[in-house]
C-alpha atoms as a PDB file:
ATOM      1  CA  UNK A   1     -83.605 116.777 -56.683  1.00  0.00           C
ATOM      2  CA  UNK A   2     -86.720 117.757 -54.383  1.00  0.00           C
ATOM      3  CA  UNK A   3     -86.312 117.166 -50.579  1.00  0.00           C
ATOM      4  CA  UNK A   4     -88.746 114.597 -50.268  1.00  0.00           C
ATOM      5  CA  UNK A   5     -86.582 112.357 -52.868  1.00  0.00           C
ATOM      6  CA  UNK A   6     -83.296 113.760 -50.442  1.00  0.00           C
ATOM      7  CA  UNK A   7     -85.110 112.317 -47.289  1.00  0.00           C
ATOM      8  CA  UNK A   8     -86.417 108.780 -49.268  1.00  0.00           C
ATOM      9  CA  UNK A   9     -82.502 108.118 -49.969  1.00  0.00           C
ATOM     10  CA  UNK A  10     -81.599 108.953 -46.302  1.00  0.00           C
ATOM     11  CA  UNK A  11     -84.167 106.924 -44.887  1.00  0.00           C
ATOM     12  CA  UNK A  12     -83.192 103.908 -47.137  1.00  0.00           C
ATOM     13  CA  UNK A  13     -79.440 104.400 -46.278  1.00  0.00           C
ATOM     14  CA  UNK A  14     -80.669 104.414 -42.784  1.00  0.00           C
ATOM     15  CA  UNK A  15     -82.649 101.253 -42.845  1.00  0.00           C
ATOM     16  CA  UNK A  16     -79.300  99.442 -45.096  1.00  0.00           C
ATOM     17  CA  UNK A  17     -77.080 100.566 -42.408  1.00  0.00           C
ATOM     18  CA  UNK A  18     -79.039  99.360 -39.345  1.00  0.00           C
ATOM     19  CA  UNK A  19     -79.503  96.040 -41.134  1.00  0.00           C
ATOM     20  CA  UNK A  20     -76.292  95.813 -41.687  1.00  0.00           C
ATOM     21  CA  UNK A  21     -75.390  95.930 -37.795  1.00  0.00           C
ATOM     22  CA  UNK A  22     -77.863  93.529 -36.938  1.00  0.00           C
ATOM     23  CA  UNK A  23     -76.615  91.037 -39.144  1.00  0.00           C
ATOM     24  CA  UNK A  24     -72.741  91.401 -38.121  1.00  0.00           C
ATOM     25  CA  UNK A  25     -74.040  91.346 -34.590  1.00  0.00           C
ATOM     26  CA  UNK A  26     -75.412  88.048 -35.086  1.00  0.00           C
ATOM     27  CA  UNK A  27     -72.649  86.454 -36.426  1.00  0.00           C
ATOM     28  CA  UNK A  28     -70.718  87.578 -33.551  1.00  0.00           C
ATOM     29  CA  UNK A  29     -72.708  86.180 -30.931  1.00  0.00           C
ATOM     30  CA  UNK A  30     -73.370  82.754 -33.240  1.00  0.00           C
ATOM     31  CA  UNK A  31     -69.492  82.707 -32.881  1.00  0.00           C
ATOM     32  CA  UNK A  32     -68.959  83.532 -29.406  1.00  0.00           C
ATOM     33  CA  UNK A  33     -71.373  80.775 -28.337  1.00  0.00           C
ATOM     34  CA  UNK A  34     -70.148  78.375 -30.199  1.00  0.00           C
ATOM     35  CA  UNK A  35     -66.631  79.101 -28.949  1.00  0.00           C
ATOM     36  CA  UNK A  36     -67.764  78.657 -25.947  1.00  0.00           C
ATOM     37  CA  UNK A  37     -69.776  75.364 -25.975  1.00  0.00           C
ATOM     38  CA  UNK A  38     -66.726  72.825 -25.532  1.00  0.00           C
ATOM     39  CA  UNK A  39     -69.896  70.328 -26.976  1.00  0.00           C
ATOM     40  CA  UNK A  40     -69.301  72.074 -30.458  1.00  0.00           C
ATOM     41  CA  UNK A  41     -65.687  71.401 -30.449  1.00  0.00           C
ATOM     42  CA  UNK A  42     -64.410  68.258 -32.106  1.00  0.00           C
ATOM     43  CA  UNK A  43     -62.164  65.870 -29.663  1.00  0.00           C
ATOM     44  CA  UNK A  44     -60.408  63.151 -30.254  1.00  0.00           C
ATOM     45  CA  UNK A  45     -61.775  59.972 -28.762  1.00  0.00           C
ATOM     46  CA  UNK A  46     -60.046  58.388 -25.499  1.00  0.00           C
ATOM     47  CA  UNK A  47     -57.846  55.231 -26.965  1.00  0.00           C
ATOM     48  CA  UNK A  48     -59.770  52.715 -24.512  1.00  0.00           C
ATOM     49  CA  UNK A  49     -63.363  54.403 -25.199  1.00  0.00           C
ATOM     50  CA  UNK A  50     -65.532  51.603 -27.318  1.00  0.00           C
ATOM     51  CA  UNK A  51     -66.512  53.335 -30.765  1.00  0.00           C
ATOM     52  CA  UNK A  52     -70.118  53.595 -29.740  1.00  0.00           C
ATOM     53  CA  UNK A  53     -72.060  54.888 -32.665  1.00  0.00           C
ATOM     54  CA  UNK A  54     -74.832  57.877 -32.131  1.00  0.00           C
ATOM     55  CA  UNK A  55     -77.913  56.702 -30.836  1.00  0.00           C
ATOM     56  CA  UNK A  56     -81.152  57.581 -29.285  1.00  0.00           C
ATOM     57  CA  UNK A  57     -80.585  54.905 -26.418  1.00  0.00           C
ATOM     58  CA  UNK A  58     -77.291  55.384 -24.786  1.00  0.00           C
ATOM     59  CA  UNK A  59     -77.155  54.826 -21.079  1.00  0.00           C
ATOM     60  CA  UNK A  60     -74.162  55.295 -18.870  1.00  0.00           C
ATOM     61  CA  UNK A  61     -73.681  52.884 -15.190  1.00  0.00           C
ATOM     62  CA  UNK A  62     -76.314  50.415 -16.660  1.00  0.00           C
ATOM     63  CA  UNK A  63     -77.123  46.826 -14.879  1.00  0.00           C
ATOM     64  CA  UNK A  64     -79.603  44.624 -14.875  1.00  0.00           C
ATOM     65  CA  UNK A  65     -80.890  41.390 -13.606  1.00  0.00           C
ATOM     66  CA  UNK A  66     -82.536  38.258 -15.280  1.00  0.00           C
ATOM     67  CA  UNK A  67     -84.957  36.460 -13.812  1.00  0.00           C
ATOM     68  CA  UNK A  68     -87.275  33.327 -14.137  1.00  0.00           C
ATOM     69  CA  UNK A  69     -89.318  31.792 -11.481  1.00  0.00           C
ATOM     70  CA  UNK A  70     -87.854  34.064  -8.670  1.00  0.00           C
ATOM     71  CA  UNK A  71     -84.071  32.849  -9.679  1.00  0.00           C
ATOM     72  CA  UNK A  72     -81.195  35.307 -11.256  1.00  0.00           C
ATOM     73  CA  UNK A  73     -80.074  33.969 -14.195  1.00  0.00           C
ATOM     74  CA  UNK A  74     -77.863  36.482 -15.000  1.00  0.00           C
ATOM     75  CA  UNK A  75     -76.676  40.180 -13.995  1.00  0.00           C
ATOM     76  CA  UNK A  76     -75.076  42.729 -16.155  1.00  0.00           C
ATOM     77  CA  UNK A  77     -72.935  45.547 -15.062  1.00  0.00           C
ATOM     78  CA  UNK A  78     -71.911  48.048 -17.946  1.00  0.00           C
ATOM     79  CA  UNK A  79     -69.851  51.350 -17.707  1.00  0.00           C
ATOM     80  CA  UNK A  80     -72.226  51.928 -21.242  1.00  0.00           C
ATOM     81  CA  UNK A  81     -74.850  50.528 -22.876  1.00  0.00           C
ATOM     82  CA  UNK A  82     -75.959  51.284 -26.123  1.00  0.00           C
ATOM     83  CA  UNK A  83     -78.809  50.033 -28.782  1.00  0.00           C
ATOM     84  CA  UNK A  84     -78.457  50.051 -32.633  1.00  0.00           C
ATOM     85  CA  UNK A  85     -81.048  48.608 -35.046  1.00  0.00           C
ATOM     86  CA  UNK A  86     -80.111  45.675 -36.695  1.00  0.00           C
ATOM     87  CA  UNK A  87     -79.064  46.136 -40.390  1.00  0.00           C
ATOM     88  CA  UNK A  88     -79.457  44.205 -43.351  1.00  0.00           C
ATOM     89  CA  UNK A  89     -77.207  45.833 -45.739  1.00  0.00           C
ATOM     90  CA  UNK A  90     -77.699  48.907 -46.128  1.00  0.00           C
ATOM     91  CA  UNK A  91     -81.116  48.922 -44.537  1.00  0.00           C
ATOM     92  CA  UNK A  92     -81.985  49.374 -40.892  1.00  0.00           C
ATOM     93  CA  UNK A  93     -84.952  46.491 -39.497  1.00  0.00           C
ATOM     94  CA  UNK A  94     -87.369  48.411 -37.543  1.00  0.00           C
ATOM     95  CA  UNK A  95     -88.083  45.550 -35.215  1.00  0.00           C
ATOM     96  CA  UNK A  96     -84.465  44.065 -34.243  1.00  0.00           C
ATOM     97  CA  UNK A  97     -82.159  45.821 -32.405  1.00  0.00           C
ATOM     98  CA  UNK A  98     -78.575  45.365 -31.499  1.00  0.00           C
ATOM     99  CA  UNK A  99     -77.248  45.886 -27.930  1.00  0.00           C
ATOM    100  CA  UNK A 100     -73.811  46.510 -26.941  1.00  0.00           C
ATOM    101  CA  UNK A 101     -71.959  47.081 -23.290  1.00  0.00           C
ATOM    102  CA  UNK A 102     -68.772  48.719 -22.884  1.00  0.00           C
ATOM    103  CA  UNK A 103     -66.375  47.710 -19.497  1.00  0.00           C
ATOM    104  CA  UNK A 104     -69.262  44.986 -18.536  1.00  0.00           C
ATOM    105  CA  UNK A 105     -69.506  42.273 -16.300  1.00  0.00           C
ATOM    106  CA  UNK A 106     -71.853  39.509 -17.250  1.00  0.00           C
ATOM    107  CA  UNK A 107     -72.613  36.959 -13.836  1.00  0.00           C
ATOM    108  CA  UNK A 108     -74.165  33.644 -14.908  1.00  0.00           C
ATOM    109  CA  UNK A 109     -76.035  31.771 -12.050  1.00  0.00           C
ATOM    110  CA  UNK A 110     -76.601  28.148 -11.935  1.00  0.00           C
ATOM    111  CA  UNK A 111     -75.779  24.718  -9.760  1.00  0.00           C
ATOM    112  CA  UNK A 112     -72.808  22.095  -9.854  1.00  0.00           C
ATOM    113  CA  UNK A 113     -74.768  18.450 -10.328  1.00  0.00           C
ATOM    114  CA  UNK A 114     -72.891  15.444 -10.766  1.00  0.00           C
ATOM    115  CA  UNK A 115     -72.631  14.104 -14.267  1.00  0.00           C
ATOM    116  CA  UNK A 116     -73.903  10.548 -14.144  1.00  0.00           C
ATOM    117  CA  UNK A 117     -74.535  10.087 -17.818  1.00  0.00           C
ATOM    118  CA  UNK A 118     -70.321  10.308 -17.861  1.00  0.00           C
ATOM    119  CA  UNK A 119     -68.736   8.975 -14.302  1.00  0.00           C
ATOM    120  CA  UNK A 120     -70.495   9.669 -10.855  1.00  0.00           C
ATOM    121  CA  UNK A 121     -67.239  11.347  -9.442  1.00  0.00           C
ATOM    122  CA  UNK A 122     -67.659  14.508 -13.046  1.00  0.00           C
ATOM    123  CA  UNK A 123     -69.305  17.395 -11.343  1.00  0.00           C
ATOM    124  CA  UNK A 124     -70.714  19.886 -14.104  1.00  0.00           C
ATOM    125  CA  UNK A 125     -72.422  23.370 -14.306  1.00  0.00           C
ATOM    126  CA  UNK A 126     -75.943  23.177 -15.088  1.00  0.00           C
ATOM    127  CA  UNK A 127     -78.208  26.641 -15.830  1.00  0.00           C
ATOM    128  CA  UNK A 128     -80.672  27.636 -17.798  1.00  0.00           C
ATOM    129  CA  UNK A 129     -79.995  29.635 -21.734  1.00  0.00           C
ATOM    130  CA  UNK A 130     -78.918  32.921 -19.449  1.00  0.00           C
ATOM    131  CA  UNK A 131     -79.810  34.765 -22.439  1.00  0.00           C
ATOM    132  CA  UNK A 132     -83.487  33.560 -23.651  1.00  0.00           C
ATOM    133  CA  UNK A 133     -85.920  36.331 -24.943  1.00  0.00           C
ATOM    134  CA  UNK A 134     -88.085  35.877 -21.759  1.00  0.00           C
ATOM    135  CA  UNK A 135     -85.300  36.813 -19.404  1.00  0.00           C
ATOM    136  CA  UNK A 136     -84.875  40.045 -20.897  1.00  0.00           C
ATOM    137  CA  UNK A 137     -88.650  41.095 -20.814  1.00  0.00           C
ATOM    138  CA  UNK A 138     -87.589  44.036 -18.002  1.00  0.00           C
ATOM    139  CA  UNK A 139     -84.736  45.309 -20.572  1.00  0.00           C
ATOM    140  CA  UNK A 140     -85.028  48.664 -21.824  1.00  0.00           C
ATOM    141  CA  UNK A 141     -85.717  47.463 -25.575  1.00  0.00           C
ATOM    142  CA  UNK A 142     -86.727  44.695 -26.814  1.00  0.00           C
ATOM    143  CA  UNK A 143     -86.380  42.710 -30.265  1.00  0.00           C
ATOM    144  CA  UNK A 144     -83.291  41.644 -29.629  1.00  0.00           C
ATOM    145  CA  UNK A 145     -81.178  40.174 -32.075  1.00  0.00           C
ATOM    146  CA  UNK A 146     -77.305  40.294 -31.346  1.00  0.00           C
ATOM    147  CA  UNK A 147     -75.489  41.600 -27.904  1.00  0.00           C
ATOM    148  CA  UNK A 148     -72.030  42.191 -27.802  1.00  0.00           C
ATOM    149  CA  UNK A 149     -69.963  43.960 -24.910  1.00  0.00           C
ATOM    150  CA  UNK A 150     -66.209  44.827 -24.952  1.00  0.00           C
ATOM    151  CA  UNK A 151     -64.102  44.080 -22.679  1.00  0.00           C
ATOM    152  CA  UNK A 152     -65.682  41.771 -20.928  1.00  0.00           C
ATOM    153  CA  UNK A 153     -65.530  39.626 -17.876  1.00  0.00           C
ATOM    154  CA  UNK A 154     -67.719  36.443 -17.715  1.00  0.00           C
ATOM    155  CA  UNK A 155     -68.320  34.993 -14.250  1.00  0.00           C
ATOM    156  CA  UNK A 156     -70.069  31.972 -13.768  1.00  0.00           C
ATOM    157  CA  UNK A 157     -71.208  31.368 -10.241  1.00  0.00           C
ATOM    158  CA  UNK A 158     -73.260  28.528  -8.059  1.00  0.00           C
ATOM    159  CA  UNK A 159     -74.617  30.282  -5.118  1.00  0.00           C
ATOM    160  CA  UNK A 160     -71.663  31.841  -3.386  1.00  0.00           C
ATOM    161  CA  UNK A 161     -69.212  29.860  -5.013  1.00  0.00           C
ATOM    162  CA  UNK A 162     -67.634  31.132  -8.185  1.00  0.00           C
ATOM    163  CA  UNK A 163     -67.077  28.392 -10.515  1.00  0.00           C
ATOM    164  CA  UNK A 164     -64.915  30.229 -12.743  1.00  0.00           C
ATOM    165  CA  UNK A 165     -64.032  33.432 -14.384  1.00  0.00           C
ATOM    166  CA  UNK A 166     -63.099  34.622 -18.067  1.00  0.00           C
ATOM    167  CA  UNK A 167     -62.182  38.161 -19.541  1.00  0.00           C
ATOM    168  CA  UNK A 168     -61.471  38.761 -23.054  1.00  0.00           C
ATOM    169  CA  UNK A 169     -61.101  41.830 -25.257  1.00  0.00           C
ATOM    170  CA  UNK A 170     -64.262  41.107 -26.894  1.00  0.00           C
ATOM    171  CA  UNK A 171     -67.926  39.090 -26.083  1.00  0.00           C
ATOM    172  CA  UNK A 172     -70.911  37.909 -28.536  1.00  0.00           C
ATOM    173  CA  UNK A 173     -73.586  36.048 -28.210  1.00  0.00           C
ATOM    174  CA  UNK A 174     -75.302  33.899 -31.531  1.00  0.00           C
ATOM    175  CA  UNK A 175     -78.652  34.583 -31.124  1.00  0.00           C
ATOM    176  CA  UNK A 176     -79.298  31.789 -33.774  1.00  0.00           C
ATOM    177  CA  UNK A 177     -76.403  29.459 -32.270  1.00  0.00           C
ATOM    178  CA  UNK A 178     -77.370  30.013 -29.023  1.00  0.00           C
ATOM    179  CA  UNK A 179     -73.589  30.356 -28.432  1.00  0.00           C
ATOM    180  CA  UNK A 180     -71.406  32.615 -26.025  1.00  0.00           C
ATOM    181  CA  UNK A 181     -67.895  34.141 -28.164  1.00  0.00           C
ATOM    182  CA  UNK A 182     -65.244  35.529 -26.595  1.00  0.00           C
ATOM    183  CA  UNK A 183     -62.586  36.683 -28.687  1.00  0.00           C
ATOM    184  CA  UNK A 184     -59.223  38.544 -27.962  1.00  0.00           C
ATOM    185  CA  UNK A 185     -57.063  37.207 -25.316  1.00  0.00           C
ATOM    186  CA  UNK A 186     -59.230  35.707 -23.344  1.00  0.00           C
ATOM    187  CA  UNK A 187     -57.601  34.380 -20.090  1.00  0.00           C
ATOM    188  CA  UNK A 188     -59.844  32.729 -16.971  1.00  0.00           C
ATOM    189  CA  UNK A 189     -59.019  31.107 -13.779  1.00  0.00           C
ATOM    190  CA  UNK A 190     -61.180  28.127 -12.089  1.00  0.00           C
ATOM    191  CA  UNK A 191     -59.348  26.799  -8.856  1.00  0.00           C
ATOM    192  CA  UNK A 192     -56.002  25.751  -9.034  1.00  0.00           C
ATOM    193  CA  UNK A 193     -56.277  25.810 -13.065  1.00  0.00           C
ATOM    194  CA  UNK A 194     -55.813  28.273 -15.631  1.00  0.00           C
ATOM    195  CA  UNK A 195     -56.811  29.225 -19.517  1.00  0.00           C
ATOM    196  CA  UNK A 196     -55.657  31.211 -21.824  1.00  0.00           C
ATOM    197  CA  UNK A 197     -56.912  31.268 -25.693  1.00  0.00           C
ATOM    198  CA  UNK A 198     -57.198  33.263 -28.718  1.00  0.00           C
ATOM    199  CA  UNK A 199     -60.910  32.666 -29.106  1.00  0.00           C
ATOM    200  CA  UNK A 200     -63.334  30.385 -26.900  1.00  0.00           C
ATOM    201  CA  UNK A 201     -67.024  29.207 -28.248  1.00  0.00           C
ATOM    202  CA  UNK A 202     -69.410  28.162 -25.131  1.00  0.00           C
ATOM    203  CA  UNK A 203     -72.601  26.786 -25.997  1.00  0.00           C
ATOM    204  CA  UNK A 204     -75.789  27.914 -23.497  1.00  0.00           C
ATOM    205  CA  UNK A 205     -76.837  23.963 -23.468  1.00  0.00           C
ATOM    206  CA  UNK A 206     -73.904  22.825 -22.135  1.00  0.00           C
ATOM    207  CA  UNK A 207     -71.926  25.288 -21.005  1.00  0.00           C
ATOM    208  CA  UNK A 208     -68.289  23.792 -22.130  1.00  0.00           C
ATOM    209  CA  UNK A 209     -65.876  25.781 -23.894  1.00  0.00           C
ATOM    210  CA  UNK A 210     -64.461  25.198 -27.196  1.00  0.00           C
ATOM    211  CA  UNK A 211     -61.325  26.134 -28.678  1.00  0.00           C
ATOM    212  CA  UNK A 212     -57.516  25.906 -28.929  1.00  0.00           C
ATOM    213  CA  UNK A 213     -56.760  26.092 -25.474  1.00  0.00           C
ATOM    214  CA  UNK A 214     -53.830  26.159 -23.151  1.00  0.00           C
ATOM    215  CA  UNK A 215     -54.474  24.668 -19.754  1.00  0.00           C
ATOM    216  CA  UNK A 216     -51.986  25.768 -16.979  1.00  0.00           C
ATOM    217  CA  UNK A 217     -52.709  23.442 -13.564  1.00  0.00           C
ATOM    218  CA  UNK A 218     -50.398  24.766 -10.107  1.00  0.00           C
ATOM    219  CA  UNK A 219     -48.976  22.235  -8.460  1.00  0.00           C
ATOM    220  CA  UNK A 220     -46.938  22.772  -4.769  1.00  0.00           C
ATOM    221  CA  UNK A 221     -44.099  22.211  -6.610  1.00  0.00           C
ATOM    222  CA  UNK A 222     -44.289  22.452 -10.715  1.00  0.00           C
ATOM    223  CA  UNK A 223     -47.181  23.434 -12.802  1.00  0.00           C
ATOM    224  CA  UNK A 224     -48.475  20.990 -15.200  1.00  0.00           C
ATOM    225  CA  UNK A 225     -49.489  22.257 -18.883  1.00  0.00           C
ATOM    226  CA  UNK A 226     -51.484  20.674 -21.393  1.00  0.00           C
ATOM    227  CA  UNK A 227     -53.461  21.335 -24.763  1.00  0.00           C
ATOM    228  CA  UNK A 228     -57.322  20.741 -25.292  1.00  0.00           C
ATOM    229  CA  UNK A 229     -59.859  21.556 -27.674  1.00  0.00           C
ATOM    230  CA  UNK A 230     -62.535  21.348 -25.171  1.00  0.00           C
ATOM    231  CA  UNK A 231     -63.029  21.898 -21.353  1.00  0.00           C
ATOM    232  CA  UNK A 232     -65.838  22.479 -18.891  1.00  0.00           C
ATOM    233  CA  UNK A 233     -66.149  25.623 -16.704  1.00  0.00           C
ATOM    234  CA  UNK A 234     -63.611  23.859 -13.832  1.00  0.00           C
ATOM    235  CA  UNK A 235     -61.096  23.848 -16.961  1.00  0.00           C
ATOM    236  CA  UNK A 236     -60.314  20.019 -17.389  1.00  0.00           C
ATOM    237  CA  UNK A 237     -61.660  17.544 -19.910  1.00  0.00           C
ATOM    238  CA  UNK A 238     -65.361  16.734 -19.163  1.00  0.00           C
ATOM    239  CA  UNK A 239     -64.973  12.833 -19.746  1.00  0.00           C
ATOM    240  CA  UNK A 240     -62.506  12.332 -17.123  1.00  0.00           C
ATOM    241  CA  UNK A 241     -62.677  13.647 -13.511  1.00  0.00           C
ATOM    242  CA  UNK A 242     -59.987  15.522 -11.936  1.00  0.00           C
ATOM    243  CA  UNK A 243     -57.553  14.797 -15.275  1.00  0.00           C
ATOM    244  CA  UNK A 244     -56.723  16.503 -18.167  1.00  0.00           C
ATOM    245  CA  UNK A 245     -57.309  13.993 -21.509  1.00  0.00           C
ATOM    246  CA  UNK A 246     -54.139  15.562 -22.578  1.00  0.00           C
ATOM    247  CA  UNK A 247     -51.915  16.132 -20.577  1.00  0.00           C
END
C-alpha cells in the first residue's frame, strides 16, 4: 500500500470521526434544552381550567364594552377569551367565528318602565338585544356566530341599581334565537327573592326567563316557595305584580 493511499484512509477516518462528534454533540444540547424548557413538558390541565382549544386568538384579562348611541349595553369581564372558527362538520367556515370566555362576567344595562300593556303597578326591564352584530363592531374579531363563556355570572343592571343577578356553570347565546342559555346550576338573587334551576332560556326581546324554576321569597318570619315556568328579572310572574301565579 503506497503512503499516499495510507494518508487518504487517515484523512477519511479523520473526517468520520469528527462527524461523528458533531452529531452526538447535537443531540446533547437538543436534549438539554428541551429538558430545560418546562414549555416542552406535558402537564396535566388544572381541574377548573376551561378546555380551551389552540388558537391564534387567545387573550388573557379581556373586557369590553358595548355601545350604541353613547349608552353601554353591555360589559364583559373574562379571566380568557378565546376565538375558534365555526365548523360545519368537519370543515372550518372562514368567515364565522366562535367566541368563548372563561371566569366572565357579562353586565346588561337597561331601564325599569312600567308595564301598562299588563297592570300599571308591573314594573319590567326594558334594553336593547345586548348582543346585536353592531354592538360588537370594536371586538377583536368579527363574524360572529355563537359566544359561549363558562362559568358565568349574568348581571342585569338599571343605572346603579342591580336588578338582578344569575351564575351558572355554563352561558350561550342563539345567535339565530336571539336567546340567552344558561345551563348548570344556575342560581340568582333579585331582592328579597331567589332562583335556582337546572337550565334557564331568556329571550333578548323580552328579557323573561324560562324554565323549571324554583322561586324562594324571605319573609321576616318564613320563606314562601313556589314553582313557575316563567318569571321576569325581579323573579315573580310577569302578569301579576308583587305575586307569584303559583304560589
Amino acid at each position: 500500500m503506497s503512503i499516499t493511499r495510507v494518508r487518504e484512509n487517515a484523512s477519511k477516518y479523520r473526517i468520520a470521526i469528527i462527524a461523528g462528534a458533531c452529531c452526538l454533540a447535537f443531540l446533547l444540547l437538543f436534549v438539554t434544552h428541551w429538558r430545560k424548557d418546562p414549555s416542552q413538558i406535558p402537564s396535566e390541565r388544572a381541574p377548573h381550567e376551561y378546555p380551551f382549544p389552540d388558537s391564534p386568538l387567545d387573550i388573557k384579562g379581556f373586557s369590553y364594552q358595548g355601545m350604541r348611541d353613547g349608552q353601554t349595553l353591555i360589559s364583559i369581564s373574562a379571566r380568557r377569551f378565546n376565538v375558534q372558527k365555526k365548523k360545519i362538520g368537519a370543515f372550518s367556515v372562514g368567515l364565522l367565528n366562535e367566541v368563548s370566555f372563561e371566569n366572565a362576567t357579562f353586565r346588561i344595562y337597561g331601564k325599569i318602565k312600567k308595564d301598562n300593556q299588563q297592570d300599571p303597578g308591573m314594573l319590567r326591564f326594558e334594553s336593547d338585544n345586548p348582543f346585536a352584530s353592531d354592538i360588537f363592531n370594536g371586538f377583536p374579531v368579527q363574524g360572529i356566530s355563537g359566544i359561549q363563556a363558562s362559568p358565568i355570572i349574568l348581571e342585569f343592571l338599571a343605572g346603579d341599581k342591580r336588578v338582578s343577578s344569575l351564575i351558572a356553570k355554563n352561558c350561550r347565546y342563539d345567535v339565530n334565537g336571539k336567546s340567552i342559555l344558561l345551563t348548570g346550576k344556575v342560581q340568582g338573587v333579585s331582592g328579597d327573592r331567589r332562583i335556582s334551576a337546572d337550565n334557564l332560556r331568556i329571550p333578548t326581546d323580552s328579557f323573561l326567563l324560562f324554565g323549571s324554576i324554583d322561586v324562594v321569597t324571605q319573609g321576616v318570619e318564613t320563606d314562601r316557595s313556589s314553582k313557575m315556568t316563567c318569571v321576569d328579572l325581579f323573579f315573580q310572574s310577569p302578569h301579576t305584580p308583587g305575586k307569584d301565579k303559583n304560589s
